[in-house]
Protein backbone atom coordinates (compact mmCIF):
# COMPACT_ATOMS: atom_id res chain seq x y z
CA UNK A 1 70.43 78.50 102.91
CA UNK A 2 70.13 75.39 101.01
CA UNK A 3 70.83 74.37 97.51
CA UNK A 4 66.68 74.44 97.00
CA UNK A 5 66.37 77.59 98.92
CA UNK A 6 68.94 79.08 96.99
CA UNK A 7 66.95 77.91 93.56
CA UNK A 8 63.61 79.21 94.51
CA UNK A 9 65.10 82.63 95.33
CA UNK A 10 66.90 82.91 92.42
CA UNK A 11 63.35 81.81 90.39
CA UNK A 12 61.31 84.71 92.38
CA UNK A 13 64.12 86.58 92.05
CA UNK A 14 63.64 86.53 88.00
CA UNK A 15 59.93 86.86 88.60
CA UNK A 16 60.30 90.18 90.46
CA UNK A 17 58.57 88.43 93.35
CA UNK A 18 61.62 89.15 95.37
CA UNK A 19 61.55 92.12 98.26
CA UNK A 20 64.78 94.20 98.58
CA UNK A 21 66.69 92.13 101.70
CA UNK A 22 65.39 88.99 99.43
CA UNK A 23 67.83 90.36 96.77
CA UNK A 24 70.64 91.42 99.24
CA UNK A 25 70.55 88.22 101.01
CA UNK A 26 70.82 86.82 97.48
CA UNK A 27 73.80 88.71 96.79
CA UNK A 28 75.55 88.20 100.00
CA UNK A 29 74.44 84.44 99.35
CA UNK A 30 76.30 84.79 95.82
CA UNK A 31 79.78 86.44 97.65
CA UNK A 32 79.99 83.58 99.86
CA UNK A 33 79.03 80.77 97.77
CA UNK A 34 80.84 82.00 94.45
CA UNK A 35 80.87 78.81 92.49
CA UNK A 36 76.91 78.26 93.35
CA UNK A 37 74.72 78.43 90.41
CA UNK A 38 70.60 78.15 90.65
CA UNK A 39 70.30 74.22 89.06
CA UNK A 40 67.08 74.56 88.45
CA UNK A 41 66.88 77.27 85.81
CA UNK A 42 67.45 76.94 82.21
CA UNK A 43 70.90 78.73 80.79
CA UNK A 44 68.96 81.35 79.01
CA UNK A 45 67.70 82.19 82.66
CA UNK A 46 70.80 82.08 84.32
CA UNK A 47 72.02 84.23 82.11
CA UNK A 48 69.37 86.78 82.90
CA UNK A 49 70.26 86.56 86.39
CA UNK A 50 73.74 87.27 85.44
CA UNK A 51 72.83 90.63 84.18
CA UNK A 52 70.42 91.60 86.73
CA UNK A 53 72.85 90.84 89.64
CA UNK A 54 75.73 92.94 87.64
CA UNK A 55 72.97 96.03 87.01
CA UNK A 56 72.78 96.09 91.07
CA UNK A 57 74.89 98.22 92.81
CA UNK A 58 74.39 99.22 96.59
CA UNK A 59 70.40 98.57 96.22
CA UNK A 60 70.52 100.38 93.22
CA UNK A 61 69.54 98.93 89.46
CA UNK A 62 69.97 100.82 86.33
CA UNK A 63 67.95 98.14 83.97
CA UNK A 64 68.99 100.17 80.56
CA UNK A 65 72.55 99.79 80.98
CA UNK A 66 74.25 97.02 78.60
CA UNK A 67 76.52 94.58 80.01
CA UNK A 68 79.12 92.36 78.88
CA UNK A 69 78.67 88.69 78.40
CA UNK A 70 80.53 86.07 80.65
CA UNK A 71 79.88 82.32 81.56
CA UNK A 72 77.94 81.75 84.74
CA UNK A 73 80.73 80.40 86.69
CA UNK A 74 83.04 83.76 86.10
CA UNK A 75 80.18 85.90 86.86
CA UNK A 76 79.38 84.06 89.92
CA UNK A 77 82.48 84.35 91.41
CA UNK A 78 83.08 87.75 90.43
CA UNK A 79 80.02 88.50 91.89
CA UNK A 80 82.12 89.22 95.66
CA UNK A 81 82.71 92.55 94.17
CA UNK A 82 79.25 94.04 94.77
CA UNK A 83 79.72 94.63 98.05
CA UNK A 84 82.89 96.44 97.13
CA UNK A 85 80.35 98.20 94.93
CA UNK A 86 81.95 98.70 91.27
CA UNK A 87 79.92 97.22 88.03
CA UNK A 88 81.33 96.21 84.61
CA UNK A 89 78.92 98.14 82.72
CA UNK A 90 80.53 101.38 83.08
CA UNK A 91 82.72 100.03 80.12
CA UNK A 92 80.11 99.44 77.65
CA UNK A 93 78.51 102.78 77.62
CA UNK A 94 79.31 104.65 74.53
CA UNK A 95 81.79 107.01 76.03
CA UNK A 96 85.11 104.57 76.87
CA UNK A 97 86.22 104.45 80.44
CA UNK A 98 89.55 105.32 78.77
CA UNK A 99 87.73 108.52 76.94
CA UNK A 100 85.89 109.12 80.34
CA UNK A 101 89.16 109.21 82.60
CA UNK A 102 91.24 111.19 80.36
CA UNK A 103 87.92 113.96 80.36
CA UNK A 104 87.76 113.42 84.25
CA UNK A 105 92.13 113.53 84.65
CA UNK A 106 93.81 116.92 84.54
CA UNK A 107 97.28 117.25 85.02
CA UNK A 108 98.21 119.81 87.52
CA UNK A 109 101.92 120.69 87.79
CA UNK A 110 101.98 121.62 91.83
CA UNK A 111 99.42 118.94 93.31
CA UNK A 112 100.30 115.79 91.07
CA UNK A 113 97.09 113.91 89.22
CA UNK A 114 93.28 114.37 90.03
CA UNK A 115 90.90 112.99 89.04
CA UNK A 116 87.34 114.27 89.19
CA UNK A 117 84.24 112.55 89.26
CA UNK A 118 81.61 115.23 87.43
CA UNK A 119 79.08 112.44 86.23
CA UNK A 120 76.15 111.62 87.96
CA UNK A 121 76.96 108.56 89.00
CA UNK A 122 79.82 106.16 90.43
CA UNK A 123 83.20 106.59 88.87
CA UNK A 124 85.81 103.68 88.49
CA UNK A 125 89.47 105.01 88.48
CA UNK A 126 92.30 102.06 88.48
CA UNK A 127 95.35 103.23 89.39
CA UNK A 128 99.07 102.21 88.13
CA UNK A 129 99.10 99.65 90.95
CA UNK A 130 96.21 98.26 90.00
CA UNK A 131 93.99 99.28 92.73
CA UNK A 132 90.46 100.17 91.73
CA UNK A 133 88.49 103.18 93.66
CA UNK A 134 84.98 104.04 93.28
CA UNK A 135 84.68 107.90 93.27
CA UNK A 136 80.80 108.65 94.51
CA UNK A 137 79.68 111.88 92.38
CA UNK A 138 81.02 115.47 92.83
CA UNK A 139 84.10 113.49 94.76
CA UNK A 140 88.13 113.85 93.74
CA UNK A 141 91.19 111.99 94.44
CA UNK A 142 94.86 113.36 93.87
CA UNK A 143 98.18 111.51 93.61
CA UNK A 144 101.39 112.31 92.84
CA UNK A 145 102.88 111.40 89.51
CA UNK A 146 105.53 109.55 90.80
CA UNK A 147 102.52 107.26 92.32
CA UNK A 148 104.05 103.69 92.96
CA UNK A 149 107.47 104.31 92.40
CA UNK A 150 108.22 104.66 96.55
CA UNK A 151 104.95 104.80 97.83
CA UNK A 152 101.11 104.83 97.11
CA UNK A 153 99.71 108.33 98.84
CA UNK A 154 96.24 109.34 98.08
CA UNK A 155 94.09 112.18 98.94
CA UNK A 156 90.39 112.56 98.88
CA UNK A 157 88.22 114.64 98.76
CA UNK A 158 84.46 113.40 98.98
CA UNK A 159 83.55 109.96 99.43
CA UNK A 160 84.98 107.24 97.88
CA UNK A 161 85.67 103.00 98.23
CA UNK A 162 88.65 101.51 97.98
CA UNK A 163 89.75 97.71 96.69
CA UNK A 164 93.74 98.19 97.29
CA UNK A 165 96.50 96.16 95.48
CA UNK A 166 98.23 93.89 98.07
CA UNK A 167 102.22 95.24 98.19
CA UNK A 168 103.62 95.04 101.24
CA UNK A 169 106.97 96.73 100.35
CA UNK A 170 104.40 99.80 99.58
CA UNK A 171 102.01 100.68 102.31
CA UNK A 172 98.61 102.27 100.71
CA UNK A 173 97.76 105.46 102.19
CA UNK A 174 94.29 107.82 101.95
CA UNK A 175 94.44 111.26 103.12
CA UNK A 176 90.98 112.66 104.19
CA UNK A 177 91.30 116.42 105.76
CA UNK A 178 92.88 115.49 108.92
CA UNK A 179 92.36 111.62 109.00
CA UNK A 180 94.63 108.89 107.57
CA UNK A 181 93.99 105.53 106.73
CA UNK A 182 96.95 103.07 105.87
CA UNK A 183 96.69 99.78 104.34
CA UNK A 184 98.83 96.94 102.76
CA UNK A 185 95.97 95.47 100.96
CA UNK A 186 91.87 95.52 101.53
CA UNK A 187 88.93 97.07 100.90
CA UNK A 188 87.36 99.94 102.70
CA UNK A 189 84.90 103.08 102.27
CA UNK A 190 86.24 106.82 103.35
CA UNK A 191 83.71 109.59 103.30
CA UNK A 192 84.61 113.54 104.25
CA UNK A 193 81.61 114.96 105.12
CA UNK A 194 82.48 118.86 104.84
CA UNK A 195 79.46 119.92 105.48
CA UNK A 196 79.02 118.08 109.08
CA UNK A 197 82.94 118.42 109.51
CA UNK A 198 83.44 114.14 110.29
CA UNK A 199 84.96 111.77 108.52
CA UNK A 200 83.91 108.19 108.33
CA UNK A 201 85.80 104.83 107.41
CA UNK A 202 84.15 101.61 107.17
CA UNK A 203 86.52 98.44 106.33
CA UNK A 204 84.76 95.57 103.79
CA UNK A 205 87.62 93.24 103.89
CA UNK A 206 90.86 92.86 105.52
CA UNK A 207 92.14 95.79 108.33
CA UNK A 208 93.43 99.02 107.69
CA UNK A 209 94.77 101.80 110.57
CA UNK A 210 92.90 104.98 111.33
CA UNK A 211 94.98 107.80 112.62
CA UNK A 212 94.80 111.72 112.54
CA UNK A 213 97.10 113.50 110.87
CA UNK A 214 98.06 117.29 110.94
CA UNK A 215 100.74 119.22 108.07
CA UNK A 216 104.52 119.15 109.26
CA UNK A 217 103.78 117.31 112.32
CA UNK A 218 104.11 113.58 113.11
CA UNK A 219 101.05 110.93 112.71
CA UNK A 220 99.56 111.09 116.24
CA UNK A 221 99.88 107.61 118.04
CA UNK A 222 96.31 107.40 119.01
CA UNK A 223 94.62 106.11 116.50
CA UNK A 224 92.47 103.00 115.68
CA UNK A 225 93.13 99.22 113.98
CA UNK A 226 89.70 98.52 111.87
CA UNK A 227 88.71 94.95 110.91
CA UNK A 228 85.93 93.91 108.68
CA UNK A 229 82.30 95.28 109.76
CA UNK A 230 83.58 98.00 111.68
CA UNK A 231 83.90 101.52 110.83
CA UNK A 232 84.79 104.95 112.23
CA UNK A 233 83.75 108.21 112.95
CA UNK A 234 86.43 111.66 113.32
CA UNK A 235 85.03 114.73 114.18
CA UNK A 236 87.21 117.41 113.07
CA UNK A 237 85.70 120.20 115.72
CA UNK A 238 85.95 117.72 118.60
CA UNK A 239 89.43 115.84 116.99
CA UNK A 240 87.64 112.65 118.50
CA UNK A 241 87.68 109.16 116.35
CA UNK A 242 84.70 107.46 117.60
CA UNK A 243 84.93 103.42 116.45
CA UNK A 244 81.52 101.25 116.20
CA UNK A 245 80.13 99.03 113.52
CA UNK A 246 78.92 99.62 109.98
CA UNK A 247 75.06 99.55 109.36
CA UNK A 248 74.71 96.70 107.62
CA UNK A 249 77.46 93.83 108.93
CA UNK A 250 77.86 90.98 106.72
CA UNK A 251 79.12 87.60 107.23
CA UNK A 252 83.28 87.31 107.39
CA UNK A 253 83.86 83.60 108.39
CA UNK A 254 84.54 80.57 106.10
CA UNK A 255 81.96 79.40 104.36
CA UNK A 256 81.76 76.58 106.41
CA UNK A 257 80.69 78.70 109.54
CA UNK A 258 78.50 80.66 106.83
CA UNK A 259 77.01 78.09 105.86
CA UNK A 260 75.53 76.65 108.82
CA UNK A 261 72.02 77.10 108.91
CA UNK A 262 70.98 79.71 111.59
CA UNK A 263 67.81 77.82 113.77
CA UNK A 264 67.96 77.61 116.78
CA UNK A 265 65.96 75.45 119.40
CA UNK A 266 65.85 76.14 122.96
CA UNK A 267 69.11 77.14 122.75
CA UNK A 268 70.78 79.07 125.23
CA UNK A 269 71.38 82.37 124.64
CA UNK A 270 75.42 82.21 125.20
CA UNK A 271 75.55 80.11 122.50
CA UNK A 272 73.52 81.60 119.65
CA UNK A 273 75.30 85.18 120.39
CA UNK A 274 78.50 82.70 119.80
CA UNK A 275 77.06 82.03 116.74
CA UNK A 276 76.74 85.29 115.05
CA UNK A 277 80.19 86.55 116.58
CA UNK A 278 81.52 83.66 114.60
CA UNK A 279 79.52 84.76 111.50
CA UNK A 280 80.13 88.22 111.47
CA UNK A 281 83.66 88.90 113.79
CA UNK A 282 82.20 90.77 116.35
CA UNK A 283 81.97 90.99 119.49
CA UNK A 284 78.88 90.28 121.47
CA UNK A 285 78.77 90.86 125.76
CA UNK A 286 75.97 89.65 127.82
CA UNK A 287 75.64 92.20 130.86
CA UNK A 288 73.55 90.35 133.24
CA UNK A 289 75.02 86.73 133.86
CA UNK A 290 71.47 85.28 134.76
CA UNK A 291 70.61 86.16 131.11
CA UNK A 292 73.19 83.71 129.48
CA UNK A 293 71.11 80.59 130.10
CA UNK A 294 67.55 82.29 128.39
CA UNK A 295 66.61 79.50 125.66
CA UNK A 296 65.78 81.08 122.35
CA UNK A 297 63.91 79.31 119.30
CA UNK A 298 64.23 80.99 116.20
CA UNK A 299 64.93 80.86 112.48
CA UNK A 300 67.20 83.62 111.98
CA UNK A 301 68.27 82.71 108.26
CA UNK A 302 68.16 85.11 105.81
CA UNK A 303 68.17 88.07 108.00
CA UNK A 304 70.69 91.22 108.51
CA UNK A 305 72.50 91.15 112.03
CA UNK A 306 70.88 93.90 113.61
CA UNK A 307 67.15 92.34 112.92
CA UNK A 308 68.74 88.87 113.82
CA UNK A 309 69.05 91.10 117.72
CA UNK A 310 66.28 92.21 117.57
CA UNK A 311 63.98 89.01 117.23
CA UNK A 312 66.54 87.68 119.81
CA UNK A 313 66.06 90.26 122.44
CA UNK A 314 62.23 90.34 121.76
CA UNK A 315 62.02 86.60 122.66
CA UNK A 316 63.97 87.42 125.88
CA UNK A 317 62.28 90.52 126.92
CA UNK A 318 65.89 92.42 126.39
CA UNK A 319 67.78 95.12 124.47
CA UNK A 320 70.98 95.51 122.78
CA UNK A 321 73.23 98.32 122.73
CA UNK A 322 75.98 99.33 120.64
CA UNK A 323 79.22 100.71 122.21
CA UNK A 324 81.96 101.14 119.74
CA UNK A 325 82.70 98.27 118.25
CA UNK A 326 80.94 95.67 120.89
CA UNK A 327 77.43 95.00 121.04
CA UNK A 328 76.08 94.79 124.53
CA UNK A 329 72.72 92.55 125.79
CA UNK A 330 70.38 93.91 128.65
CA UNK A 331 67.84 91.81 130.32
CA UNK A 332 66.70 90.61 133.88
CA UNK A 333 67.78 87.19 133.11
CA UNK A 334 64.64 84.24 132.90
């Protein structure tokens, strides 16, 4: 997207002329580009923009909720934390996130802290490390008091993201049922599903290892290495960790790569699925070798991956499947 692109989207955007991937692409736009500002609005708009993009969270915008003020240029670059999906305004509400944690934190003498999220919506917690985690509603974490002294051990219960504190003398660790997760320092989601019995872990940024777990017996070796876009799925019946990719894969390169606009021209088809495995770090196989010189013309900017395939593959009279964490192309070839 270009500098004038970027403008007129941010313009609509303040018009409410904007459709919901508009305003997603305009975030993800925002996390790549952090020091980009719209140069053709006036600072009384860009500060309105400021406070819309900070009232979105996951899709979601609460338009009562006050916000603190900041320059452009802080917000902006702050503004990579959406998709790790915690807002500021949380702290400006008239109950304290100081008052709210010490409602939500009970001390319990045999289990450590917990902390309980009973509001009805998204709950920050920052822990002694410094690591922030998002607690979705009617979902608890516990740690033990001596958290950060030896080692960082969490468990969850419910859904919950995680932005972890780089220490790599101090391994971060999420318990979830029978699934563990085990970081130095990233950002990842972990959701226990009770009532379907699965658990599911989806990695933002960084990589994190996925591995079950069971009381007084040692970590079992099979487990799974997650990067960025991909996620995984344990089943507790079954005991099986299924990997694959997370619904909505956004782009991981440098913002060089990013940046590259996304048209193609009678381009072979090799090298546009080179592309977007550049873009987003996946991995992308062509089954049928007669397919790999189909030429495809498209504009594929401002679109998420999996529609990005899909306009692909319709040009080509193909398909895609996904198999774990590799996307796969079928087609007769042209």
């Amino acid at each position: 997207m270009t500098q004038q692109e970027f403008n007129e989207l941010s313009k609509r955007y303040l018009e409410g002329k904007t459709t919901e991937e508009e305003e997603r692409f305009l975030e993800q736009w925002l996390r790549q580009q952090p020091s980009s500002y719209p140069t053709n609005l006036a600072e009384n708009q860009r500060n309105t923009l400021e406070k819309r993009l900070w009232q979105r969270i996951q899709g979601h915008i609460r338009p009562s909720a006050r916000l603190l003020q900041m320059p452009w240029t802080w917000v902006s670059a702050a503004a990579a934390c959406l998709v790790m999906g915690f807002i500021w305004w949380n702290a400006n509400e008239p109950t304290t996130s100081n008052t709210a944690l010490q409602a939500l934190t009970t001390q319990a003498e045999n289990k450590g802290i917990e902390v309980k999220n009973t509001t009805t919506h998204e709950q920050e917690v920052r822990l002694e490390d410094g690591t922030i985690v998002l607690l979705k509603q009617n979902s608890s974490i516990v740690y033990d008091k001596t958290f950060n002294q030896t080692k960082r051990t969490v468990y969850l219960k419910g859904q919950a993201f995680f932005k972890v504190k780089r220490n790599v003398t101090k391994p971060f660790v999420v318990h979830a049922g029978e699934l563990t997760t085990e970081v130095l320092g990233t950002s990842f989601w972990v959701s226990h599903h009770e009532k379907s019995n699965t658990i599911e872990v989806s990695v933002t940024t960084g990589k994190v290892s996925v591995y079950t777990e069971k009381p007084n017996q040692k970590a079992e070796k099979n487990g799974v290495i997650l990067t960025q876009n991909q996620k995984v799925l344990y089943d507790v019946t079954s005991k099986n960790i299924v990997p694959g990719i997370v619904e909505n894969p956004v782009p991981i390169a440098a913002p060089e790569i990013v940046n590259l606009p996304l048209v193609f021209k009678e381009t072979s088809l090799e090298n546009v699925l080179h592309s977007l495995s550049l873009r987003y770090g996946l991995e992308f196989v062509i089954a049928n070798p007669n397919a790999k010189d189909c030429h495809i013309t498209a504009d594929l900017n401002g679109l998420s991956m999996f529609t990005q395939l899909e306009l692909i593959c319709k040009s080509i009279d193909a398909t895609y499947e996904k198999r774990g964490t590799v996307v796969f192309i079928y087609g007769d070839g042209c």
